[in-house]
C-alpha atoms as a PDB file:
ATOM      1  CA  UNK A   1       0.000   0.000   0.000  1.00  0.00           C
ATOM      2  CA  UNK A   2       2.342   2.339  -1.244  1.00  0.00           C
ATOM      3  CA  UNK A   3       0.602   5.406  -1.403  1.00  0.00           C
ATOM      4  CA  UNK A   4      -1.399   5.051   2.137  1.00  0.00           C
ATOM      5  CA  UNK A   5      -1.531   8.196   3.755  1.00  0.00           C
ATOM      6  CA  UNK A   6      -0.939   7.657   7.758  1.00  0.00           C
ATOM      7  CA  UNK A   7      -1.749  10.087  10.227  1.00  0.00           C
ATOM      8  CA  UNK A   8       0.039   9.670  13.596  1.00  0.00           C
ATOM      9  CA  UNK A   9      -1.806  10.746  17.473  1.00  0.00           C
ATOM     10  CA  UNK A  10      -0.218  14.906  17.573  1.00  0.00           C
ATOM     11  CA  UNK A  11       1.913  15.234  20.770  1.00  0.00           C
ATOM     12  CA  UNK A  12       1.214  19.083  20.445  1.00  0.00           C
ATOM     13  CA  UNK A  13      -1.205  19.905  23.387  1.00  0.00           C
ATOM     14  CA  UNK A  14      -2.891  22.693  20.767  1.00  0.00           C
ATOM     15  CA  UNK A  15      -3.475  20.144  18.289  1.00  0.00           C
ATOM     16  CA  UNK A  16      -4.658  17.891  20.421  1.00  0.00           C
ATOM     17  CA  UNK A  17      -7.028  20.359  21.442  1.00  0.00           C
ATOM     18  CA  UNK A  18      -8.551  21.338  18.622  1.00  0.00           C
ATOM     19  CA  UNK A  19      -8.658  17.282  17.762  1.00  0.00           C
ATOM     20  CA  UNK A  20     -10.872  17.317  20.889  1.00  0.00           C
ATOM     21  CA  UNK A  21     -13.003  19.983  19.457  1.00  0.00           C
ATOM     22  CA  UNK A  22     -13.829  18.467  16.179  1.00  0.00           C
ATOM     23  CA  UNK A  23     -14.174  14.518  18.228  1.00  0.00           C
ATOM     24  CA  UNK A  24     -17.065  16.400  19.679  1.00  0.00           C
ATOM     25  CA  UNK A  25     -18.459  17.197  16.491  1.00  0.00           C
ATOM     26  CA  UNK A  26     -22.447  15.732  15.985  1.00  0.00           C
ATOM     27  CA  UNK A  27     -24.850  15.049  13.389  1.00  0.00           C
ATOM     28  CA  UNK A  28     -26.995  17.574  15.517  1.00  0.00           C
ATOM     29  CA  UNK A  29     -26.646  20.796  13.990  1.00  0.00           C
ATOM     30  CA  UNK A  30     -28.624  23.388  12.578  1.00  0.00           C
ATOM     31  CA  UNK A  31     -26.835  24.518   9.424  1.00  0.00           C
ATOM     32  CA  UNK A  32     -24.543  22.095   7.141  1.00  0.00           C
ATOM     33  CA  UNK A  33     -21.072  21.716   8.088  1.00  0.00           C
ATOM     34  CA  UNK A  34     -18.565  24.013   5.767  1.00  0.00           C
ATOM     35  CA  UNK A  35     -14.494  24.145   5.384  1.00  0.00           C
ATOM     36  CA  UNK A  36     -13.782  27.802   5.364  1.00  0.00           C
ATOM     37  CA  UNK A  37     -10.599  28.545   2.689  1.00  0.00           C
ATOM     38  CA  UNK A  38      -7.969  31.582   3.408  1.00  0.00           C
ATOM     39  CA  UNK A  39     -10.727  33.878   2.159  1.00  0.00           C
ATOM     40  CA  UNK A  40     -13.484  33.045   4.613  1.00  0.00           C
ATOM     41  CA  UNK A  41     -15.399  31.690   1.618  1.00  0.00           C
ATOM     42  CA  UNK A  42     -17.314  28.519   2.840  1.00  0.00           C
ATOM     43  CA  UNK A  43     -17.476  25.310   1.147  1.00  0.00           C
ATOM     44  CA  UNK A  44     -20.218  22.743   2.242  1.00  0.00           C
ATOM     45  CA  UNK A  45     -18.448  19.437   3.107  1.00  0.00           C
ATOM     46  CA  UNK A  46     -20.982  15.998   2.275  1.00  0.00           C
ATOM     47  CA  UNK A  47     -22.081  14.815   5.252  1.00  0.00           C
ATOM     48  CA  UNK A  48     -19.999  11.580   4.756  1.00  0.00           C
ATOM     49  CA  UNK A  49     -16.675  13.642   4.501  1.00  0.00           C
ATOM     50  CA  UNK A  50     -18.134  15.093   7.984  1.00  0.00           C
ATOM     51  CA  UNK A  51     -18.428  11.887   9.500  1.00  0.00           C
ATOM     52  CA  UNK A  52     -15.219  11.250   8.132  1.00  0.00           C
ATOM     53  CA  UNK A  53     -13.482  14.012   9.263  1.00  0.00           C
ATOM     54  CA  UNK A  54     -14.944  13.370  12.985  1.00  0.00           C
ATOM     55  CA  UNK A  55     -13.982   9.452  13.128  1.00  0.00           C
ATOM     56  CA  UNK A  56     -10.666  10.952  12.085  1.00  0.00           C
ATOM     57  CA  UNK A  57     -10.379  13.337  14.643  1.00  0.00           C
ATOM     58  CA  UNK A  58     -12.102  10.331  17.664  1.00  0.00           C
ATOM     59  CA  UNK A  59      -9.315   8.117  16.932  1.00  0.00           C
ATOM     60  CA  UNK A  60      -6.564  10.632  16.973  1.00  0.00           C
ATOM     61  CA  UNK A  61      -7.686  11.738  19.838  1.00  0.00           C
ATOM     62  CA  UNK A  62      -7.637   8.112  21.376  1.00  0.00           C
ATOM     63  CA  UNK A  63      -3.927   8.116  20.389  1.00  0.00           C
ATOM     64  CA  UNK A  64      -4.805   5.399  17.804  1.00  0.00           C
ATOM     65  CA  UNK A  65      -2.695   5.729  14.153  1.00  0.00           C
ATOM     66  CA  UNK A  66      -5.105   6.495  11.060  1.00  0.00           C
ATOM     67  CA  UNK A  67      -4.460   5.598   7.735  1.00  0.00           C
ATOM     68  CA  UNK A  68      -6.215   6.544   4.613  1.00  0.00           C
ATOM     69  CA  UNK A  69      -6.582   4.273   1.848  1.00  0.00           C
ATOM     70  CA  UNK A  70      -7.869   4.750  -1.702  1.00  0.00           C
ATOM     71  CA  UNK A  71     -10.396   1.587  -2.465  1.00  0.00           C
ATOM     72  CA  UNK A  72      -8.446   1.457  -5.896  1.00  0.00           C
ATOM     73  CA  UNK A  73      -5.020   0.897  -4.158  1.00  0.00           C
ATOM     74  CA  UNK A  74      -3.348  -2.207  -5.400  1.00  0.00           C
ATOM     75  CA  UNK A  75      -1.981  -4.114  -2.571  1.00  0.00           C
ATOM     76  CA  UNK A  76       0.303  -7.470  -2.531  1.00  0.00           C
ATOM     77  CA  UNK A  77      -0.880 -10.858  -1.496  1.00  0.00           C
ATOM     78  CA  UNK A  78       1.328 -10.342   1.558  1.00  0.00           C
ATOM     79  CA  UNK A  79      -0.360  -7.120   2.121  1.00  0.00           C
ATOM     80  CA  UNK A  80      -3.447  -8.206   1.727  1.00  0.00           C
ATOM     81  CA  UNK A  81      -3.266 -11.282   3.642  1.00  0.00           C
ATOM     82  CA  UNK A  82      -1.734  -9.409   6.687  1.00  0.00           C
ATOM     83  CA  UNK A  83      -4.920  -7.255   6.316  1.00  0.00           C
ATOM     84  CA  UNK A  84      -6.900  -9.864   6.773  1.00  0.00           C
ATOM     85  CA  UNK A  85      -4.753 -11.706   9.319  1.00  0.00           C
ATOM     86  CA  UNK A  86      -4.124 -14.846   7.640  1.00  0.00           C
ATOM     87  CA  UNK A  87      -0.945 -16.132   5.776  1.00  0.00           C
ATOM     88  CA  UNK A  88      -0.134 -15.816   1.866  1.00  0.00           C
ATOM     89  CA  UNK A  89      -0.139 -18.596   1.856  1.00  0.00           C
ATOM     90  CA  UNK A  90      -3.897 -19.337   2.942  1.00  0.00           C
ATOM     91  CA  UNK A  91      -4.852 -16.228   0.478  1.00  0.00           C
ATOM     92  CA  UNK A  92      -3.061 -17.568  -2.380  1.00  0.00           C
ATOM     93  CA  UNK A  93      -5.335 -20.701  -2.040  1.00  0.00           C
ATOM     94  CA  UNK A  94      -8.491 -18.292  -2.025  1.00  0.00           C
ATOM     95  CA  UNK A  95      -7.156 -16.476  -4.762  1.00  0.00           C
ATOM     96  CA  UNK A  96      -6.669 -19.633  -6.890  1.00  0.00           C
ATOM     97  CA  UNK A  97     -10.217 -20.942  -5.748  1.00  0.00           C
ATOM     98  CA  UNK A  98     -11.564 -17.581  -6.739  1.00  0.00           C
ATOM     99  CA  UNK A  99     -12.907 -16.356  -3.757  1.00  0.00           C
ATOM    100  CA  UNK A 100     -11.428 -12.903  -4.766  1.00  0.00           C
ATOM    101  CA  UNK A 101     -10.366 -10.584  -7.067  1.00  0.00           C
ATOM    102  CA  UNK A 102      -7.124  -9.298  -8.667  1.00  0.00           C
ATOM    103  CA  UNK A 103      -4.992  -8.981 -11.603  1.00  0.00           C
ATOM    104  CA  UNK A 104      -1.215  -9.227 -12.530  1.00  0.00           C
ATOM    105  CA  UNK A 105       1.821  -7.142 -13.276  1.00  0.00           C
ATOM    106  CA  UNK A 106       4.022  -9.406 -15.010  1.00  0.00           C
ATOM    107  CA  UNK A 107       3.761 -13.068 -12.861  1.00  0.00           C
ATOM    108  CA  UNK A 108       2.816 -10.982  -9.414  1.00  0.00           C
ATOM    109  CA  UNK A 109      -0.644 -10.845  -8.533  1.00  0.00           C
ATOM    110  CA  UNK A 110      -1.944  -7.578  -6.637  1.00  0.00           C
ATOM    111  CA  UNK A 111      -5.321  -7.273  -5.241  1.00  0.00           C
ATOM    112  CA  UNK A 112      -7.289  -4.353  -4.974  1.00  0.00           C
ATOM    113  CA  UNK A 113      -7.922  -2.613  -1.379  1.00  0.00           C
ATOM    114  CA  UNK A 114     -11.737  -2.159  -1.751  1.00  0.00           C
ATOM    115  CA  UNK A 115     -11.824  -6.393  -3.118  1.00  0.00           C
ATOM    116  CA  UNK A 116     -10.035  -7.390   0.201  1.00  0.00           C
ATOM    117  CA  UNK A 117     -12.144  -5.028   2.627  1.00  0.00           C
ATOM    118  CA  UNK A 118     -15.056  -6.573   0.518  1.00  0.00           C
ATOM    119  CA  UNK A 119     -13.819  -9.833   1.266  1.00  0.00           C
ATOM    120  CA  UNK A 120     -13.589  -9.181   4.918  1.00  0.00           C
ATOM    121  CA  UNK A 121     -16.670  -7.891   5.369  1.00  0.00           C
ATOM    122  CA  UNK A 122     -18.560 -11.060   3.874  1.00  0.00           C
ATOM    123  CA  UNK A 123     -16.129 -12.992   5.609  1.00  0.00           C
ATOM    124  CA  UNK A 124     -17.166 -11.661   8.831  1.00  0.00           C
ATOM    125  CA  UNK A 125     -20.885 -11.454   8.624  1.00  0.00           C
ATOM    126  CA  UNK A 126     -20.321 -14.972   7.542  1.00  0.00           C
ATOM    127  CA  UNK A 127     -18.840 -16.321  10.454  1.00  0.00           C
ATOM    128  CA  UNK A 128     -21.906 -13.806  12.723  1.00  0.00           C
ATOM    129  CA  UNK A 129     -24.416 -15.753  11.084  1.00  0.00           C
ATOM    130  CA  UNK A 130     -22.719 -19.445  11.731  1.00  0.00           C
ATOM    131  CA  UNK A 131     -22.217 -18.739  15.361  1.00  0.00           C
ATOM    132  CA  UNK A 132     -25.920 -17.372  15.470  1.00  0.00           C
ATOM    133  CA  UNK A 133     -27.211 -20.477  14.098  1.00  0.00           C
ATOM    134  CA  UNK A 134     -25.025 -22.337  16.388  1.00  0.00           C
ATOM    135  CA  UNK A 135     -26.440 -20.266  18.953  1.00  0.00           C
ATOM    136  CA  UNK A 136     -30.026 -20.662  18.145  1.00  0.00           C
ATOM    137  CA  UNK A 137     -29.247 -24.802  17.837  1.00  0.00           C
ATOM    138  CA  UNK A 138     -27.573 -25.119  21.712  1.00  0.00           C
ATOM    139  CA  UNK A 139     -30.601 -22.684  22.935  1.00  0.00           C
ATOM    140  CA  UNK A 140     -33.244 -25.380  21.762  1.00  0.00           C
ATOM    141  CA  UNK A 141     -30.645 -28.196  22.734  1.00  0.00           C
ATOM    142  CA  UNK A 142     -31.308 -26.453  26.039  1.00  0.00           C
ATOM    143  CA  UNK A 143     -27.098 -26.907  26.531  1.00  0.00           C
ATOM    144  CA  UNK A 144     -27.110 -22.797  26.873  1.00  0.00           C
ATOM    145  CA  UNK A 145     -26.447 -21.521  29.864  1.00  0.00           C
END
């Protein structure tokens, strides 16, 4: 993920203060959020780029890392299978059974970011819905506690 742009927690107490300021930030507001440019013109920001902005700021704040990510950014298997927390090996078996995804530059495959946090996303409601239905079958087994 080459051209991933990571933002790090600010260890200046301003900027962390202002970060605190826009963490606040609601939905529950009477006119529509705006960036003002040098000239005090103001632009109306989409209220996804809002809530954007705002998880930005929360997890800053919480002195977590951020990264941004374009959905079109091509990633290596490697990359893409530490993503999802399995090894290359495991993904190159997925890959082959065509579970994903992706396309090659010369005999190296790269996947795209939005394809593997697609991927992940199934994955994971997936597994919800197994352990529900597991659920659901121990409740009328009556082995639930």
């Amino acid at each position: 993920m080459d051209t991933a742009t990571r933002m790090e927690p600010p260890k200046d107490k301003r900027a962390l203060e202002k970060l605190v300021r826009i963490a606040g930030l609601t939905a529950a507001r009477r006119k529509q959020p705006c960036l003002v440019d040098s000239e005090g013109r103001e632009i109306p920001l989409p209220e996804q780029l809002f809530g954007l902005i705002v998880m930005v700021a929360r997890d800053l704040q919480a002195g977590r890392s951020v990264f941004v990510v374009s959905g079109e950014q091509a990633m290596t298997p490697q990359a893409a299978a530490d993503f999802l927390g399995m090894s290359r090996q495991f993904l190159a078996r997925l890959l082959d059974d065509g579970a994903m995804p992706f396309h090659k530059v010369g005999s190296h495959r790269r996947l795209l970011f939005k394809d593997v946090q697609k991927f992940a996303t199934t994955r994971a409601q997936s597994r919800r819905a197994s352990l529900e239905k597991l659920r659901e079958k121990l409740h009328a087994a009556g082995v639930d506690s």
